[in-house]
Protein backbone atom coordinates (compact mmCIF):
# COMPACT_ATOMS: atom_id res chain seq x y z
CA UNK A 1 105.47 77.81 81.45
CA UNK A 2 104.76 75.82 84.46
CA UNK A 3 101.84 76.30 86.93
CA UNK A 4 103.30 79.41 89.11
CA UNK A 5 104.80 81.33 86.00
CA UNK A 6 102.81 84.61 85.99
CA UNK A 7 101.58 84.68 82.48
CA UNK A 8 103.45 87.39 80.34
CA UNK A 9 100.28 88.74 79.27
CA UNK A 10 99.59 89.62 83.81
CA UNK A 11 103.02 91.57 83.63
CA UNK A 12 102.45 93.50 80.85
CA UNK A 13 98.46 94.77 81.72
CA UNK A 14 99.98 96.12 85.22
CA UNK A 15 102.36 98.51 83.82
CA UNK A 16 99.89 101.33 82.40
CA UNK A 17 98.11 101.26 85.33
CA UNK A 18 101.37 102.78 87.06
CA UNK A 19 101.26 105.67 84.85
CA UNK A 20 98.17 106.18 83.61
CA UNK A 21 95.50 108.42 85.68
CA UNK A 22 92.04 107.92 84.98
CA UNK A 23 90.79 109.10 88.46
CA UNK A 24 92.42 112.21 89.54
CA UNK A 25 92.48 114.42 85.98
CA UNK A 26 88.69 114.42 87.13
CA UNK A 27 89.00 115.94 90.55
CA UNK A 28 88.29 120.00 90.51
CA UNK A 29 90.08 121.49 93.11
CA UNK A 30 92.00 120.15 95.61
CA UNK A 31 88.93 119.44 98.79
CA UNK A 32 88.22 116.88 99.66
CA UNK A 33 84.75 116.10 98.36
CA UNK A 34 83.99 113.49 101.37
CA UNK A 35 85.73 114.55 104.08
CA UNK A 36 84.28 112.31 107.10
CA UNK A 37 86.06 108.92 106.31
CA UNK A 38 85.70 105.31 107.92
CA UNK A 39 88.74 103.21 108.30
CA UNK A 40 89.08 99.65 108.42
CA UNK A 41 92.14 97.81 109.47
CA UNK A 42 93.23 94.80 111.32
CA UNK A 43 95.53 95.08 114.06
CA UNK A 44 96.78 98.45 114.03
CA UNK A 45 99.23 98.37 116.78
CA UNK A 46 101.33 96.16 115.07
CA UNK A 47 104.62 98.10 113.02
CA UNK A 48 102.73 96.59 109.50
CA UNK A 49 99.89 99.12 110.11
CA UNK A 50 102.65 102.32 111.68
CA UNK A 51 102.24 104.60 108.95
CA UNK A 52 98.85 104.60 109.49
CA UNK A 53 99.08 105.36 113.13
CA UNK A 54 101.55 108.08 112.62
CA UNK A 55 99.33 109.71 110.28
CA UNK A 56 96.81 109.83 112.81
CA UNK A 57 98.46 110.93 115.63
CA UNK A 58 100.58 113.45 113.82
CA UNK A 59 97.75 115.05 112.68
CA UNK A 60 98.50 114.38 108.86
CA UNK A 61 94.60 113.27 107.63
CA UNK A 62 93.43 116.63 109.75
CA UNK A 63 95.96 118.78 107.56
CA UNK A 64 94.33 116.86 104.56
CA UNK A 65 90.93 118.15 105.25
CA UNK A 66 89.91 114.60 106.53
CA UNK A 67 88.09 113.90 109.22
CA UNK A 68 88.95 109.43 109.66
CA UNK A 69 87.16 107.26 112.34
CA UNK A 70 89.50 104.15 112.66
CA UNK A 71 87.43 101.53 113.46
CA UNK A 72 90.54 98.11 114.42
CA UNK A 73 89.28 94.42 113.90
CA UNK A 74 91.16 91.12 114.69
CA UNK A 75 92.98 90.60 111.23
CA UNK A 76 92.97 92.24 107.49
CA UNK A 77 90.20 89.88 107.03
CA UNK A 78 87.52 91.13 109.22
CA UNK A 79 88.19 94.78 108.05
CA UNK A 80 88.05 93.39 104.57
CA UNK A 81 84.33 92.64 105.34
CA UNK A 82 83.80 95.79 106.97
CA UNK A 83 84.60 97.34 103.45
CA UNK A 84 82.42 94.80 101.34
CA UNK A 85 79.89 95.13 103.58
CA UNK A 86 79.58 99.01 103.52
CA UNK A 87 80.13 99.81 106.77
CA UNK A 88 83.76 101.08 105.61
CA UNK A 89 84.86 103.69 102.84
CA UNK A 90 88.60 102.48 103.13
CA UNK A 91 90.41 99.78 104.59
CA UNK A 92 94.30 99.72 105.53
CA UNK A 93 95.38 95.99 104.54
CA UNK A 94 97.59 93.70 102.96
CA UNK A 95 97.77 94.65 99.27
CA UNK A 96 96.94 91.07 98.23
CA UNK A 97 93.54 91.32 98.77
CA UNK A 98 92.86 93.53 95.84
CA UNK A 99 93.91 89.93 94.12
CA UNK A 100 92.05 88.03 96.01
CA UNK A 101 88.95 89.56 95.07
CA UNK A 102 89.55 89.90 91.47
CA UNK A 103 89.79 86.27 91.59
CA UNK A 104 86.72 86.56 93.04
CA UNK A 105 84.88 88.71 90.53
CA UNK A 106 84.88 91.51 93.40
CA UNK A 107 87.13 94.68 92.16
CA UNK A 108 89.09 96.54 95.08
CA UNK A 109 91.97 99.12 94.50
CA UNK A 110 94.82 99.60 96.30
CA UNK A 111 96.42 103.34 95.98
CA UNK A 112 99.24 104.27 99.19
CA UNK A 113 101.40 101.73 100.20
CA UNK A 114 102.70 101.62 103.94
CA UNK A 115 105.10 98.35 103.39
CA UNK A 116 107.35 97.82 100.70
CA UNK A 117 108.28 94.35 102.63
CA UNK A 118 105.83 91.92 103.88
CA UNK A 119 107.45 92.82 107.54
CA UNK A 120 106.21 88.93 109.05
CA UNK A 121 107.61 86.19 110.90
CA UNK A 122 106.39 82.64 111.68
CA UNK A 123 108.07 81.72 114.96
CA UNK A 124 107.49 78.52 116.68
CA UNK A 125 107.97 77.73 120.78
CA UNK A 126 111.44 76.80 121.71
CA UNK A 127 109.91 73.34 122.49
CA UNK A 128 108.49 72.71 119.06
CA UNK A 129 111.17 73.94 116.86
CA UNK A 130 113.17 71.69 118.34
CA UNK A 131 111.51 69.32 116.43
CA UNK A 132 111.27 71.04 113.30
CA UNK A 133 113.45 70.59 110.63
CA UNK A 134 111.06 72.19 107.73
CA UNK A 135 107.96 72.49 106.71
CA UNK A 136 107.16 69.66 106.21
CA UNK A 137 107.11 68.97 109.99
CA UNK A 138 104.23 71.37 111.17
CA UNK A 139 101.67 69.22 110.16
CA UNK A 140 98.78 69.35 112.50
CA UNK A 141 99.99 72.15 114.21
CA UNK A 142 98.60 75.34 115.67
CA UNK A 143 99.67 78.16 114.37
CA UNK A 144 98.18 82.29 115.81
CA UNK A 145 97.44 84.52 113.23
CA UNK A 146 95.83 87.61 113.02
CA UNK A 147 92.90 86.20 111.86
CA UNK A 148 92.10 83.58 110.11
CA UNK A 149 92.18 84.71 105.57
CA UNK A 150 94.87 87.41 106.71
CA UNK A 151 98.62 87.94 105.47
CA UNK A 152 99.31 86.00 108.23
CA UNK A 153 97.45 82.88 107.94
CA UNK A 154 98.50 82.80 103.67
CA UNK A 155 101.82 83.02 104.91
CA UNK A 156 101.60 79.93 106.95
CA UNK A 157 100.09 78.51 104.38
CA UNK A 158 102.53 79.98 101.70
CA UNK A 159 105.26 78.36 104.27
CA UNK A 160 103.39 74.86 104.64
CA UNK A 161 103.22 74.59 100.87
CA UNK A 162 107.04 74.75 100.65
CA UNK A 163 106.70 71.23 102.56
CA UNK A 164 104.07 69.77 100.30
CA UNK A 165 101.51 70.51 102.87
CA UNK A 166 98.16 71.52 102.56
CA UNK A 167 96.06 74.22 104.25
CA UNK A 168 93.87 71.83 105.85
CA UNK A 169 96.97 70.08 107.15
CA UNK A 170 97.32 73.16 109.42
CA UNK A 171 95.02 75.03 111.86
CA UNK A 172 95.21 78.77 111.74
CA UNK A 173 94.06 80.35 115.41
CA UNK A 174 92.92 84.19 115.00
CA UNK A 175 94.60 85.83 118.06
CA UNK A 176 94.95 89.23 117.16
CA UNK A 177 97.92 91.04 117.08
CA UNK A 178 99.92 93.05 119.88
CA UNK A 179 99.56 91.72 123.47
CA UNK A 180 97.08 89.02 122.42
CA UNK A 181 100.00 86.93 120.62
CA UNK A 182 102.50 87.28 123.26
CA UNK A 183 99.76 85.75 126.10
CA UNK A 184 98.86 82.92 123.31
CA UNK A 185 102.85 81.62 123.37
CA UNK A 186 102.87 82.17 127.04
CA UNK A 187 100.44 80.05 127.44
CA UNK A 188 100.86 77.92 125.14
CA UNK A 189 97.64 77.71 123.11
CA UNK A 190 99.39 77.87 120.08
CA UNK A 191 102.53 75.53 118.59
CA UNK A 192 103.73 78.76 116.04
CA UNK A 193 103.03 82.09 115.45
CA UNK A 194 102.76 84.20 112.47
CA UNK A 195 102.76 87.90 113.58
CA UNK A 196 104.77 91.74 112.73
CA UNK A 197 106.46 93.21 115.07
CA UNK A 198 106.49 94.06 117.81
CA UNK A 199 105.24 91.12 119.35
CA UNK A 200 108.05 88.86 117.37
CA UNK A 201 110.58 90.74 118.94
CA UNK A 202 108.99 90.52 122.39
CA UNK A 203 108.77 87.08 122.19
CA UNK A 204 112.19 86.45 120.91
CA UNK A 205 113.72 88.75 123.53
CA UNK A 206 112.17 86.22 126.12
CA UNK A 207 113.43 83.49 124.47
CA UNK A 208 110.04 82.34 123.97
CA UNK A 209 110.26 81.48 119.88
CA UNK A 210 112.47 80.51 117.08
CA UNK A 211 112.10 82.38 113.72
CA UNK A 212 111.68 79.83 110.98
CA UNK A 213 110.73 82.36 108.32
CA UNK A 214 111.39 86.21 108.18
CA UNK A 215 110.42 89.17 105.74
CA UNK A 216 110.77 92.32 108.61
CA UNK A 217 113.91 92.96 106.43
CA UNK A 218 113.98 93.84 102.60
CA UNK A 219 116.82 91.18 102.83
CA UNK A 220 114.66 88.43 104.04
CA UNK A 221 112.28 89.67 101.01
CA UNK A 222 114.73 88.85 98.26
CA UNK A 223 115.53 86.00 99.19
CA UNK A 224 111.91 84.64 99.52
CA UNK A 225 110.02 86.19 96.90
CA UNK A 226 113.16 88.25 94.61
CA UNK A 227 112.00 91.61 95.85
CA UNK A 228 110.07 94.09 97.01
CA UNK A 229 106.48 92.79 98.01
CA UNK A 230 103.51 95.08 98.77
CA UNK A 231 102.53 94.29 102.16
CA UNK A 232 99.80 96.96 104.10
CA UNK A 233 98.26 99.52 101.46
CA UNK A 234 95.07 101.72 101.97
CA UNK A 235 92.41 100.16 99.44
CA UNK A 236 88.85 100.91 98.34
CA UNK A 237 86.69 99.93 95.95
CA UNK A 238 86.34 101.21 92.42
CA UNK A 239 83.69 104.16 93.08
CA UNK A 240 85.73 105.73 96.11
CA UNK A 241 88.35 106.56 93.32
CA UNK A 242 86.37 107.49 90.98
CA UNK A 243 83.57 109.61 92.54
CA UNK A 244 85.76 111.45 95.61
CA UNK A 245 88.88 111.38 93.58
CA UNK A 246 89.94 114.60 96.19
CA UNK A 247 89.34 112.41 99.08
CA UNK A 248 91.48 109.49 97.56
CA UNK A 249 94.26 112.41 96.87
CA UNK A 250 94.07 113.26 100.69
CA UNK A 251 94.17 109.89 102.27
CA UNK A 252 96.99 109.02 100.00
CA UNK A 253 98.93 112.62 100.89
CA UNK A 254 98.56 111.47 104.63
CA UNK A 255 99.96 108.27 104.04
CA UNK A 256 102.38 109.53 101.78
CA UNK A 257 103.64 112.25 104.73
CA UNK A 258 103.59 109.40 107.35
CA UNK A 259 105.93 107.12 104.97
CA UNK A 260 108.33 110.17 104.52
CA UNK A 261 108.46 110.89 107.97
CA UNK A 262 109.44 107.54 109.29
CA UNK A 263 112.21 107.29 106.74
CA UNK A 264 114.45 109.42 109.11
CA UNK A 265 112.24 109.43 112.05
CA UNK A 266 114.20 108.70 115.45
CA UNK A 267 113.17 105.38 116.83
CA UNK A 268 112.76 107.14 120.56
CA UNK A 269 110.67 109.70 118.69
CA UNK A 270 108.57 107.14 116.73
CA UNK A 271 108.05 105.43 119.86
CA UNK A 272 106.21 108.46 121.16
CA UNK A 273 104.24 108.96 118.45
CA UNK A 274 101.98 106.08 118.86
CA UNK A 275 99.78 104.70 121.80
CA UNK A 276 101.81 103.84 125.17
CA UNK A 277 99.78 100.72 124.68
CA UNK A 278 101.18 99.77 121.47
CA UNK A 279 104.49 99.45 123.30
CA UNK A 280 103.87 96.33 125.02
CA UNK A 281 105.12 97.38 128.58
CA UNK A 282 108.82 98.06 126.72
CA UNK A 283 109.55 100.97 124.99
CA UNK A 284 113.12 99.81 124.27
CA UNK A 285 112.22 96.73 122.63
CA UNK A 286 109.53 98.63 120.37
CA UNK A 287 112.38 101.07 119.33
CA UNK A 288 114.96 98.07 118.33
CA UNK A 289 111.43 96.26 116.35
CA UNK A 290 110.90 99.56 114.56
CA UNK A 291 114.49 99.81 113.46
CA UNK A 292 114.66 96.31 112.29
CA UNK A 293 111.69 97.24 109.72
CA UNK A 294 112.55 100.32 109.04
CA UNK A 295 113.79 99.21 105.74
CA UNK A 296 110.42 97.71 104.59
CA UNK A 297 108.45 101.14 105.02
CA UNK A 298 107.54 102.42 101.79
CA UNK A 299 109.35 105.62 101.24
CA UNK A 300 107.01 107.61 98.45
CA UNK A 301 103.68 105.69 98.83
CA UNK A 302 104.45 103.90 95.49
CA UNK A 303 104.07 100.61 94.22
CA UNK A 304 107.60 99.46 93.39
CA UNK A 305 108.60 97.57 89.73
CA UNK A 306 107.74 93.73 90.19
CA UNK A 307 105.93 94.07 93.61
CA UNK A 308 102.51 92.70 92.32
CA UNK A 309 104.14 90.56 90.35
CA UNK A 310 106.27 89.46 93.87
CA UNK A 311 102.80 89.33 96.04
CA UNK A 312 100.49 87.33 93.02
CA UNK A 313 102.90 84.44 92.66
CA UNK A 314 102.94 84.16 96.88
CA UNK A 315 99.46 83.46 96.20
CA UNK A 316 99.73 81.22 93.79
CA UNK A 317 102.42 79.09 95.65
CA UNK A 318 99.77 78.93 98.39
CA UNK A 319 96.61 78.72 97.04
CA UNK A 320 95.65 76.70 94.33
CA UNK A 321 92.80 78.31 93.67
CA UNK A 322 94.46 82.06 92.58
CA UNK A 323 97.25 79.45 90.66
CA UNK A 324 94.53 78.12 88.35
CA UNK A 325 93.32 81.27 87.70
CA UNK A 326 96.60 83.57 87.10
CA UNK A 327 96.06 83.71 83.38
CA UNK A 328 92.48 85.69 84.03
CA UNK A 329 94.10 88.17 86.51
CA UNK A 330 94.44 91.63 85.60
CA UNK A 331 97.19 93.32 87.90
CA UNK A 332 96.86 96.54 86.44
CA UNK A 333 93.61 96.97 87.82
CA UNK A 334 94.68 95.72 91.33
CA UNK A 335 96.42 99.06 91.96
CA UNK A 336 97.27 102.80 90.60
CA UNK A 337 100.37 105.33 91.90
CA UNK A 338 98.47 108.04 90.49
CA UNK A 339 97.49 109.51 94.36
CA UNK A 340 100.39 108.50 95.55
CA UNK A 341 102.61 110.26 93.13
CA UNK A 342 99.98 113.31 93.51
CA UNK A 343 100.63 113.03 97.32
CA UNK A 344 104.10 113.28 97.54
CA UNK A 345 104.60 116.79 95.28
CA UNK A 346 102.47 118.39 98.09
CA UNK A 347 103.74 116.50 100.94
């Protein structure tokens, strides 16, 4: 077995998890037993975080008896903290961070899932591409990321690795998402850019970037990681699940109505459904970035077979930290379908 192998014991402990429901056969009644709910996430207007939005402006966590204040920070990152540090119940985020902190003795559960694709891109300017031929050839450069410990900077990292790089051989820039990343090309502050949409497709419209890497397409995710990978998620820690199982069920039925609902959704009507400031000044362009992803929604809410599996040996690639610890990681406990699979026989 070498280094990056997941250990067969890793793929075997995450399968009862998927069936198994230790939180939910506890719930009495169907109410919601907290029903005011903070929300952490990291860029929201970006198409990685749209089922989210949808659920919220559609009205779906209202119909669930939910009552969720959305507070938006820089990157997954920063709304990690949020949840750590209490001042969040939930957080909507990149599904590898339930890893991450297992590594680091920290439990976290993810239990909707908004992308069944990682839906990223690491563009670089016109002028610097040019002088790219791989990855080995970013070396030193500046790359804009949501923040810096987000989705976005590991898959910089994942992509400098491929090139026998090193993190440190890179500098991530935290520049948000949406607008923020267009202005930081413009302007050149930044050699590359690893974003969602719609600012990717902005940018390439204006023939600003190059995509060197892409995963907005569940094409683009078999052929980098061999299939589905669990990108945003809503996640929580342990006692969320456990204690307000009813209030789990709810923010996973909202989730789980949002995913549905985008499956067939018209891209003019999706458009409409979120903030006229999450359009970045062109509706048209948002519409042809939705349908590009479209693909990489999640349709049910549910972790797909060989996802984790997918998303733990990204991490590995890029970090050698989680790669000389894969044989203590328990991916079963990273993640349960139980809401989820709740959520969609009432959605």
């Amino acid at each position: 077995m070498n280094k990056f192998q997941i250990p067969r014991r890793t793929i075997l402990a995450a399968a009862p998890m998927l069936v198994a429901a230790p939180y939910v056969v506890r719930a009495q009644g169907s109410k919601p037993e907290k029903t005011k709910v903070v929300l952490a996430v990291g860029g929201k207007s970006a198409l990685y975080y749209l089922s989210l939005t949808v659920a919220e402006t559609k009205g779906f966590f209202k119909d669930a008896g939910l009552d969720v204040e959305i507070n938006d920070f820089q990157g997954g990152a920063k709304s990690l903290q949020a949840l750590m540090g209490g001042s969040a119940d939930v957080v909507a985020g990149a599904y590898e961070h339930t890893i991450r902190m297992q590594q680091r003795g920290q439990p976290i559960v993810g239990f909707a899932l908004i992308g069944r694709g990682m839906q990223l891109a690491i563009g670089l300017r016109k002028d610097v591409a040019a002088k790219v031929k791989g990855p080995a050839d970013i070396k030193g450069m500046k790359f804009g990321v949501t923040a810096p410990g987000s989705q976005t900077h590991m898959l910089v990292n994942f992509w400098a690795a491929k090139g026998g790089l090193k993190a440190s051989d890179i500098v991530a820039i935290g520049v948000g998402a949406g607008a923020s990343v267009v202005a930081a090309i413009e302007k050149g502050e930044v050699d590359g850019i690893s974003q969602a949409d719609p600012a990717l497709t902005i940018l390439t419209e204006k023939d600003l970037i190059k995509i060197m890497l892409d995963t907005r397409t569940m094409q683009g995710n078999q052929e980098l990681f061999g299939g589905a990978f669990p990108a945003a998620c809503l996640y929580a820690q342990p006692d969320l699940l456990k204690k307000t199982p009813n209030t789990a069920l709810a923010l996973a039925t909202a989730i789980v109505r949002a995913d549905e609902w985008l499956q067939t959704a018209p891209p003019s009507e999706v458009a409409k459904a979120v903030p006229e400031a999450y359009l970045l000044g062109d509706r048209a362009v948002y519409e042809k970035s939705f349908a590009g992803v479209r693909g990489t929604i999640s349709p049910d809410g549910q972790m797909p077979a060989g996802a984790m599996e997918n998303a733990l040996k990204f991490l590995a690639d890029g970090d050698p930290k989680i790669a000389a610890d894969l044989g203590k990681i328990k991916l079963a406990d990273t993640w349960t379908n139980e809401f989820a699979q709740r959520a969609g026989k009432r959605s």
